[in-house]
PDB file of N, CA and C in Angstrom:
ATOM      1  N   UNK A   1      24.244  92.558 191.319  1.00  0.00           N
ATOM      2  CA  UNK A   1      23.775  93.388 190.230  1.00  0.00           C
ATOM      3  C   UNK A   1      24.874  93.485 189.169  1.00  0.00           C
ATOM      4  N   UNK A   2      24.536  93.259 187.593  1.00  0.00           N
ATOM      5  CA  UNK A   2      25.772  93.109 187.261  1.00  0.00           C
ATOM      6  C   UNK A   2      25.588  95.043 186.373  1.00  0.00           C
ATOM      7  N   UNK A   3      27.183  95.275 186.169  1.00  0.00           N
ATOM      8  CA  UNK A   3      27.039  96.678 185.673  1.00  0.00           C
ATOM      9  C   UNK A   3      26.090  96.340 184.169  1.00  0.00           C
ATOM     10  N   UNK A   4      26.011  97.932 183.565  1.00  0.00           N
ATOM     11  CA  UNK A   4      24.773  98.122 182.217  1.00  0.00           C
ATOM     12  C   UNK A   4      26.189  98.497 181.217  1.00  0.00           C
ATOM     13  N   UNK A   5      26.020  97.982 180.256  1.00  0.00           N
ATOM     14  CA  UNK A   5      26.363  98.514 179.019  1.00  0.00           C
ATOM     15  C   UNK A   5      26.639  99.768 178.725  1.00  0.00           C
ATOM     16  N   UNK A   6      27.883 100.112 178.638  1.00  0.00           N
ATOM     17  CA  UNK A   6      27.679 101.505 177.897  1.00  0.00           C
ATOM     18  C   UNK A   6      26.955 101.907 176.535  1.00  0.00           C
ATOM     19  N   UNK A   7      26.376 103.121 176.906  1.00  0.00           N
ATOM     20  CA  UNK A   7      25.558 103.558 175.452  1.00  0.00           C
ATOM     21  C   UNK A   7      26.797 103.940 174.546  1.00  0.00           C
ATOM     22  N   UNK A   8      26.646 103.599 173.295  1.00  0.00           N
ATOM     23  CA  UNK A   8      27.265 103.798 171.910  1.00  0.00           C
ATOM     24  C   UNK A   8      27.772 105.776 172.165  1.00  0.00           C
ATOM     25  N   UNK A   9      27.121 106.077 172.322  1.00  0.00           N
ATOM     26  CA  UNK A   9      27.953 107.696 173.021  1.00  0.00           C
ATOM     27  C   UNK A   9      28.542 107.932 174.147  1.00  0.00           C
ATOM     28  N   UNK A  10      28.314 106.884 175.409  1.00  0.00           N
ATOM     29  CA  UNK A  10      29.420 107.037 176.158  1.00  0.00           C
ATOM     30  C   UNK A  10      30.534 106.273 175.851  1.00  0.00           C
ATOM     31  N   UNK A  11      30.766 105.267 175.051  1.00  0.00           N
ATOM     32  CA  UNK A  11      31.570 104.838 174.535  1.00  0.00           C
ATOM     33  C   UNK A  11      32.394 105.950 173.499  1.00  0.00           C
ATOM     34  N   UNK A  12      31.626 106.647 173.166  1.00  0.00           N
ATOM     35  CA  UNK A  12      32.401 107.800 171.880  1.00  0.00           C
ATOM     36  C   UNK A  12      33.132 108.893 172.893  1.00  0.00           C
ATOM     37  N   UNK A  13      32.263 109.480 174.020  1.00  0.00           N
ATOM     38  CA  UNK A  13      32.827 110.526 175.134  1.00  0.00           C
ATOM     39  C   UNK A  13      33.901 109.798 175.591  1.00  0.00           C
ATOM     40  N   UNK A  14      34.466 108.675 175.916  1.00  0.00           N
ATOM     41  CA  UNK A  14      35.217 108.020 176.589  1.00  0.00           C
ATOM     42  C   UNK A  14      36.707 107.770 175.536  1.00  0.00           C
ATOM     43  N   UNK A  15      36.015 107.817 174.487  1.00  0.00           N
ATOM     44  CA  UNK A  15      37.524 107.630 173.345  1.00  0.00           C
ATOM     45  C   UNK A  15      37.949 109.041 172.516  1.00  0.00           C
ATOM     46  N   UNK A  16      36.907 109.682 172.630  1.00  0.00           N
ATOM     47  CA  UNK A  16      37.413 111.234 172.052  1.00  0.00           C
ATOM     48  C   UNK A  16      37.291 112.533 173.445  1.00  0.00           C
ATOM     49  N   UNK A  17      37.818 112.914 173.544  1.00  0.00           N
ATOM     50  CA  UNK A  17      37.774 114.253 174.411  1.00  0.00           C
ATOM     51  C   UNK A  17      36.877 115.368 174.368  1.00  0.00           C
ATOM     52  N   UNK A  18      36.430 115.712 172.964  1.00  0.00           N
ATOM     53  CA  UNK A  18      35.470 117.006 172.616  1.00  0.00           C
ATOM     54  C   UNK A  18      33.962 116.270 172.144  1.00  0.00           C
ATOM     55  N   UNK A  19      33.179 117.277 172.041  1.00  0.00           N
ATOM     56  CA  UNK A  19      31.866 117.043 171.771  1.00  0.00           C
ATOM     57  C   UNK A  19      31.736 116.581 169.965  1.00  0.00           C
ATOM     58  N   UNK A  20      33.076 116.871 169.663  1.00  0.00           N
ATOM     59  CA  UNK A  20      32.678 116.433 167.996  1.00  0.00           C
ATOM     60  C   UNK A  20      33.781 116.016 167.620  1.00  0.00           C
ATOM     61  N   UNK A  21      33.988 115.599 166.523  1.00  0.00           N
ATOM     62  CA  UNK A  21      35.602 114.662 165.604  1.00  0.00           C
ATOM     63  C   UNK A  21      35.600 115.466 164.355  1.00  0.00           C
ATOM     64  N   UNK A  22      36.693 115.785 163.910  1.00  0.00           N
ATOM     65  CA  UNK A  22      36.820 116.376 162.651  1.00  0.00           C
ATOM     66  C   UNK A  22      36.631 114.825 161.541  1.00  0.00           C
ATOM     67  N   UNK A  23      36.673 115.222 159.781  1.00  0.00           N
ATOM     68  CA  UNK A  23      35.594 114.094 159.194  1.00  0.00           C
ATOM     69  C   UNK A  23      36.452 113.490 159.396  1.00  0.00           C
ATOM     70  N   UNK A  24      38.289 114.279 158.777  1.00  0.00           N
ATOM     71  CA  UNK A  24      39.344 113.381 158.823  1.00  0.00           C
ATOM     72  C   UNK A  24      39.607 112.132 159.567  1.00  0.00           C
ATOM     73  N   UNK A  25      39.252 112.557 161.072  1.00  0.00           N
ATOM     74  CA  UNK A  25      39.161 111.412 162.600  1.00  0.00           C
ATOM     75  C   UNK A  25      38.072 110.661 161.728  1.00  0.00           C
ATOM     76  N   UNK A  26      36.810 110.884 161.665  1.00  0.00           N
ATOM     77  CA  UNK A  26      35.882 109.763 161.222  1.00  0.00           C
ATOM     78  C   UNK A  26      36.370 109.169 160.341  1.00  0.00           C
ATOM     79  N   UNK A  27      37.220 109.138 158.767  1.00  0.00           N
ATOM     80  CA  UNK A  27      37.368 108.961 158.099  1.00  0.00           C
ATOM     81  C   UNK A  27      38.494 107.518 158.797  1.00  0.00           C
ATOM     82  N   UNK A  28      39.319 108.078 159.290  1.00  0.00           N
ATOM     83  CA  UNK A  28      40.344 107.527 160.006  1.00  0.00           C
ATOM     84  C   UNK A  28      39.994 106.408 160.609  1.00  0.00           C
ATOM     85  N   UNK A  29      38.898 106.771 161.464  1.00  0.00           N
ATOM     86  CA  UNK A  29      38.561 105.459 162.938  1.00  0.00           C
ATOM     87  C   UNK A  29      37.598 104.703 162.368  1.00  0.00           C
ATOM     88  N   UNK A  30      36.060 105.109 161.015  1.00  0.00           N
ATOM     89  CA  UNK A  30      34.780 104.388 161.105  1.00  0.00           C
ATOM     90  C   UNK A  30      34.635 104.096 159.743  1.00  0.00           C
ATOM     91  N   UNK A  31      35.512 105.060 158.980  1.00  0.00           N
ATOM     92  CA  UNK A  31      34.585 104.748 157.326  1.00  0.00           C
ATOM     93  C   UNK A  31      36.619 104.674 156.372  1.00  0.00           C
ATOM     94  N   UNK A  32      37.159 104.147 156.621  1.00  0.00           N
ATOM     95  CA  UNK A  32      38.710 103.825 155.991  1.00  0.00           C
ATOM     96  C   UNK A  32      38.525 103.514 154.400  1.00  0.00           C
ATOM     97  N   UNK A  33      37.808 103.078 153.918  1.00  0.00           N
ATOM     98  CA  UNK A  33      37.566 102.909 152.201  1.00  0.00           C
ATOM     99  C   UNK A  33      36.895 104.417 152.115  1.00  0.00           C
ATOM    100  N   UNK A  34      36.880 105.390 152.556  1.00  0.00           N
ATOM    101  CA  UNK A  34      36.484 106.465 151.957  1.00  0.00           C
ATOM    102  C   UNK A  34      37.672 107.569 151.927  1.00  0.00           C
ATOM    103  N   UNK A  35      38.319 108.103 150.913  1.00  0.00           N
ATOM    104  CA  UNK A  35      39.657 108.465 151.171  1.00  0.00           C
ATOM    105  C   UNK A  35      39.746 109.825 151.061  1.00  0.00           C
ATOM    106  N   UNK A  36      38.882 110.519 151.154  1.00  0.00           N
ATOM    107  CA  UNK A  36      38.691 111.795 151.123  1.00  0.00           C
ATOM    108  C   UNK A  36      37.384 112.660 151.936  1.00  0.00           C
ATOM    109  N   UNK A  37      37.655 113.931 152.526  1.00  0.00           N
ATOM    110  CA  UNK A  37      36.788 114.379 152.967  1.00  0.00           C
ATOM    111  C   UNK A  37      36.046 114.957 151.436  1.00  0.00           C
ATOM    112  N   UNK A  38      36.616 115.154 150.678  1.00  0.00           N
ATOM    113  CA  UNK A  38      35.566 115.564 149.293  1.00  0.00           C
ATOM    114  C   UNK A  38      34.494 114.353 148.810  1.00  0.00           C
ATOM    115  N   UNK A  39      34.846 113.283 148.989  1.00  0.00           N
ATOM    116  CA  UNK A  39      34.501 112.058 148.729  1.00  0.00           C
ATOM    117  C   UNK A  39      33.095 111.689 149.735  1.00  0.00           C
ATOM    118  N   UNK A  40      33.792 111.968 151.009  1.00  0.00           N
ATOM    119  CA  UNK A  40      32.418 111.898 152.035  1.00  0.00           C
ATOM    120  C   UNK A  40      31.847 112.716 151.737  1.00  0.00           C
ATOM    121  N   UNK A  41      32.019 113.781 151.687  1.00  0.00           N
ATOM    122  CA  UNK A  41      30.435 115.195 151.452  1.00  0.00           C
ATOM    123  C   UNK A  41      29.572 114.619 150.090  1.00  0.00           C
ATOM    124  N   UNK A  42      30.677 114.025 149.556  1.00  0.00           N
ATOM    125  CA  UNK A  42      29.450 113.732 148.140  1.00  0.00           C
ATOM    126  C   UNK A  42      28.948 112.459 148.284  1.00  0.00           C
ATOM    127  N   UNK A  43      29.412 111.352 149.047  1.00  0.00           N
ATOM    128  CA  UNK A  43      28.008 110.541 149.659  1.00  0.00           C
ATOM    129  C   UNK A  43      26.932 111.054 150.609  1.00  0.00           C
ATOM    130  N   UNK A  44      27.081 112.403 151.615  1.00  0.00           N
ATOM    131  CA  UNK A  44      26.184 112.835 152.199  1.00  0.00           C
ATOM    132  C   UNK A  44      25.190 113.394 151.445  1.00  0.00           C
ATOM    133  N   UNK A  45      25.891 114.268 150.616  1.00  0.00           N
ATOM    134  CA  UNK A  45      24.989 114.379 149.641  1.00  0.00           C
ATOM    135  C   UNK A  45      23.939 113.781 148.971  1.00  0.00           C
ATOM    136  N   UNK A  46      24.222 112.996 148.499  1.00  0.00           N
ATOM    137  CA  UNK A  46      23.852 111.688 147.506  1.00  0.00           C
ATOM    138  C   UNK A  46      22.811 111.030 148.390  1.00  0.00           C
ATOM    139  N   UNK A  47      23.049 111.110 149.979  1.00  0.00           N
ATOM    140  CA  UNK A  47      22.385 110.181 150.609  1.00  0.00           C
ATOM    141  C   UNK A  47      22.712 108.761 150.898  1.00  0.00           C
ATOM    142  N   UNK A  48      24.173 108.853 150.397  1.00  0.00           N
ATOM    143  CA  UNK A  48      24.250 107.159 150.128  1.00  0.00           C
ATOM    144  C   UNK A  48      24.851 106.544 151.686  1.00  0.00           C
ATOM    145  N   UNK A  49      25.346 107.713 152.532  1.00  0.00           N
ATOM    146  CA  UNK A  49      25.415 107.747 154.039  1.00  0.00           C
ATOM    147  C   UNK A  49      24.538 108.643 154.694  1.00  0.00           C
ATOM    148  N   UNK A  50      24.266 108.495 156.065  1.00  0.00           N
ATOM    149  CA  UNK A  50      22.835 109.110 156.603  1.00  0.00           C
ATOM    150  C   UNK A  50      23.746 109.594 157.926  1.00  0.00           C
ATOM    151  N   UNK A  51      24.463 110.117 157.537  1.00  0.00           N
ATOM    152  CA  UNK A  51      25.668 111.078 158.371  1.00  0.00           C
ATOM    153  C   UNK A  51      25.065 112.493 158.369  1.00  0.00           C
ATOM    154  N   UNK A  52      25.702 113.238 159.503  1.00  0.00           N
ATOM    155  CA  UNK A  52      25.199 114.662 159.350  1.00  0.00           C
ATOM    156  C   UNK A  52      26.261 115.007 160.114  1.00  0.00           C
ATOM    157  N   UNK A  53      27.398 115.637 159.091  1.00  0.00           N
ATOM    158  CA  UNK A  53      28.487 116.579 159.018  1.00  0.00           C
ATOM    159  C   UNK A  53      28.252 117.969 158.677  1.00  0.00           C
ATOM    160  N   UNK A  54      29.051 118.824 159.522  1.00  0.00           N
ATOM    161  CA  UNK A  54      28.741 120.556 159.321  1.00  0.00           C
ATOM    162  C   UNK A  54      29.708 120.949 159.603  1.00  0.00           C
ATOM    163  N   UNK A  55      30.409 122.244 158.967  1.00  0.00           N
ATOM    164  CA  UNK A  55      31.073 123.403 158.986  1.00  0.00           C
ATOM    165  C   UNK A  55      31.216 123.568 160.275  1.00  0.00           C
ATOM    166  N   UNK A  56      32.531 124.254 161.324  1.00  0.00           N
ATOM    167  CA  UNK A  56      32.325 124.470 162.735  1.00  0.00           C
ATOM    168  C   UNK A  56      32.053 126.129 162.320  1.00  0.00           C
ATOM    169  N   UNK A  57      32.631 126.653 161.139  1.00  0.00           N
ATOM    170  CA  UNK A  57      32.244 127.982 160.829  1.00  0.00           C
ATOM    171  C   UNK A  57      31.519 128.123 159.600  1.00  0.00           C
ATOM    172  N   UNK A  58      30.326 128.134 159.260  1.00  0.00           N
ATOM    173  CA  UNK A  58      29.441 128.202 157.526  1.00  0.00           C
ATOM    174  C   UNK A  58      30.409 128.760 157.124  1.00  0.00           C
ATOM    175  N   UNK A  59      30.273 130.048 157.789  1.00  0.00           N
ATOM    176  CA  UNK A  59      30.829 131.516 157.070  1.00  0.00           C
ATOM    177  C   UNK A  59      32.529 131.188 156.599  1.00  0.00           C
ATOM    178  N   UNK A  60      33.411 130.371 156.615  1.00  0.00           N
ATOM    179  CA  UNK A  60      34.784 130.288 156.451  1.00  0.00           C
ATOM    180  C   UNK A  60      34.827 129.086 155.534  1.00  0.00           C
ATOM    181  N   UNK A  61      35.461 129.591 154.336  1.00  0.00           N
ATOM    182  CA  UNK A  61      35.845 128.468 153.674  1.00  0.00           C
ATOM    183  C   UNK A  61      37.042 127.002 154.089  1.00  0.00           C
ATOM    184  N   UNK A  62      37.328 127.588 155.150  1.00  0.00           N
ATOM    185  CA  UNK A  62      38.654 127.123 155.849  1.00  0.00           C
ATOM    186  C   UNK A  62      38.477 126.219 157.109  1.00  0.00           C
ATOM    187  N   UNK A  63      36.848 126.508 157.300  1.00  0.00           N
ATOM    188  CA  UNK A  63      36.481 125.705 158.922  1.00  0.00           C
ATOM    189  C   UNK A  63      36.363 124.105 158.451  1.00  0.00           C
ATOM    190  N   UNK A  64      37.049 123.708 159.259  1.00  0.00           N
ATOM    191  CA  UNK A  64      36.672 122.140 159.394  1.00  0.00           C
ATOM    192  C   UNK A  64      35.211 121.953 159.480  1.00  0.00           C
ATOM    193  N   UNK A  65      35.631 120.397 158.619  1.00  0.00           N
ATOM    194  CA  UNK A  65      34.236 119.469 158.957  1.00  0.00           C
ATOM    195  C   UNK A  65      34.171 118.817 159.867  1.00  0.00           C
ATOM    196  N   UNK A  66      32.809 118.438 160.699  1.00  0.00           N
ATOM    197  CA  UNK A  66      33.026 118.000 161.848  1.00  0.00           C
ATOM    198  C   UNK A  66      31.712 117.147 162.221  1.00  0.00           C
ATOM    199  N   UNK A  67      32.017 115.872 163.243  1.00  0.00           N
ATOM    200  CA  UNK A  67      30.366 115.423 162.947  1.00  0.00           C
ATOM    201  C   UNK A  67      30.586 115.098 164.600  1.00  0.00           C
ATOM    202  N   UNK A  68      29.126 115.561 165.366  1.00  0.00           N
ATOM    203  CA  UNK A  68      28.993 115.698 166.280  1.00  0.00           C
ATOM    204  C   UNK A  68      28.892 114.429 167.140  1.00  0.00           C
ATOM    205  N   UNK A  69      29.438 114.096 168.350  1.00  0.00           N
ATOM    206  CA  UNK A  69      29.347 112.705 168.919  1.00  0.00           C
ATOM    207  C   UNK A  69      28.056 112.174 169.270  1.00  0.00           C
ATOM    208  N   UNK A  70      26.858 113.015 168.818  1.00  0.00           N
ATOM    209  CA  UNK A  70      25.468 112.461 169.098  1.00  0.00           C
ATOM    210  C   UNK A  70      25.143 111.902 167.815  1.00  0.00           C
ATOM    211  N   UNK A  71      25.223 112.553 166.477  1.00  0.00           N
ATOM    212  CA  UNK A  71      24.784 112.207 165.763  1.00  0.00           C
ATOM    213  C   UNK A  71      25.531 111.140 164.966  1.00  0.00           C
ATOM    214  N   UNK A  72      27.465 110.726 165.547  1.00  0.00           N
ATOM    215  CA  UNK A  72      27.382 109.744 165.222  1.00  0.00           C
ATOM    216  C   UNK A  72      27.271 108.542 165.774  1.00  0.00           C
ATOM    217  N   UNK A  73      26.887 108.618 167.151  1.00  0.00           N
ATOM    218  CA  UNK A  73      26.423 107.665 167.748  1.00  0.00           C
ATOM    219  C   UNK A  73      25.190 106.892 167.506  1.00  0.00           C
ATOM    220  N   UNK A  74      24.371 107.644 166.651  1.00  0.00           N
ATOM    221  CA  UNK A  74      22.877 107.654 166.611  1.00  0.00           C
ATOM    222  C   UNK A  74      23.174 106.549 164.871  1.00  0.00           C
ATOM    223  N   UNK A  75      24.132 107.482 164.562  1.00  0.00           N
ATOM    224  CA  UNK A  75      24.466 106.601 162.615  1.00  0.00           C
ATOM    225  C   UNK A  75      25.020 105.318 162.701  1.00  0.00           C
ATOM    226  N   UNK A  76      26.033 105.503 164.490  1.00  0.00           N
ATOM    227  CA  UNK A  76      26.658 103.733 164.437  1.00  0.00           C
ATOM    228  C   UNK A  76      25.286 102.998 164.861  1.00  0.00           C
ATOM    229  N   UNK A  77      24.653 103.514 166.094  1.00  0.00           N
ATOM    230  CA  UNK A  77      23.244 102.362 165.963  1.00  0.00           C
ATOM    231  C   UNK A  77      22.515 102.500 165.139  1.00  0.00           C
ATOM    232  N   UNK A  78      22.260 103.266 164.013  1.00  0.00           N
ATOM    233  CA  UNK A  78      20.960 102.255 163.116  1.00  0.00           C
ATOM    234  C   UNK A  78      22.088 101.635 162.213  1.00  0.00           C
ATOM    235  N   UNK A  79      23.344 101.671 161.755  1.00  0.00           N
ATOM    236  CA  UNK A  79      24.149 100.868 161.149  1.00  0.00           C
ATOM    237  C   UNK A  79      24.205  99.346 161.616  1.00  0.00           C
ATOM    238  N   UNK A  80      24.416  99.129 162.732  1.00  0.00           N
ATOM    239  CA  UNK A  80      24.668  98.168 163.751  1.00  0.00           C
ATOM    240  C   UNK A  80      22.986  97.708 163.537  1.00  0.00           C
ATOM    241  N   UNK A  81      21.948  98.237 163.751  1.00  0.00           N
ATOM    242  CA  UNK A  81      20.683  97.917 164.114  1.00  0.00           C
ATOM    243  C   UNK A  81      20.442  96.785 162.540  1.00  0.00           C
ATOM    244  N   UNK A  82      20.808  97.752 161.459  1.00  0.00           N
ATOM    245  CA  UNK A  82      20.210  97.506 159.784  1.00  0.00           C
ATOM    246  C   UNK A  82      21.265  96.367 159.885  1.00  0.00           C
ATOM    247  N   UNK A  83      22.711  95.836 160.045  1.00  0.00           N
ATOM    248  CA  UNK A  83      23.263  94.901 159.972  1.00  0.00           C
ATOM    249  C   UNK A  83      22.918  93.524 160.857  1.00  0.00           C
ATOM    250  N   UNK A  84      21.753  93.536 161.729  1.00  0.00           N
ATOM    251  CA  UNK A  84      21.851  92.934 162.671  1.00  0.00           C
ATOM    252  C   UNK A  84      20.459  92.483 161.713  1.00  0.00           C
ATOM    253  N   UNK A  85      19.434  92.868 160.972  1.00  0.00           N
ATOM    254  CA  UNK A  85      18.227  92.769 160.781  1.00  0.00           C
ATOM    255  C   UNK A  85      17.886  91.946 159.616  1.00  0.00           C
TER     256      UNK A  85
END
């Protein structure tokens, strides 16, 4: 029997420790031509990435951004899916 593939999120649980990455880490490890976390919110915005980043506190102007290891697991496969197509 040969082993299965890891899913694109156990691959993410296995390289990060917590349930989410601050954008900075994303910025860092997946999207490097984007040089600012001001820069990413205004392609989320825009729509021109299909990311879903959030506040760990709304209420604090001061809380990190943070994008959860499901939902970017879910953005690397249809990325991967739309490049493959």
């Amino acid at each position: 029997m040969t082993p299965q593939q890891p899913t694109t999120l156990e691959s993410l649980r296995k390289r990060y420790p917590g349930n989410y990455i601050t954008a900075e880490q994303l910025l860092a490890d997946h999207l490097p031509h984007i040089t600012t976390v001001k820069h990413l919110r205004r392609k989320v915005r825009e729509r021109q990435l299909n990311l879903k980043i959030r506040q760990l506190d709304p209420s604090s102007n001061r809380s990190p951004w943070v994008i959860y290891l499901h939902d970017l697991a879910d953005w690397l496969d249809q990325t991967a899916a739309a490049q493959a197509a």
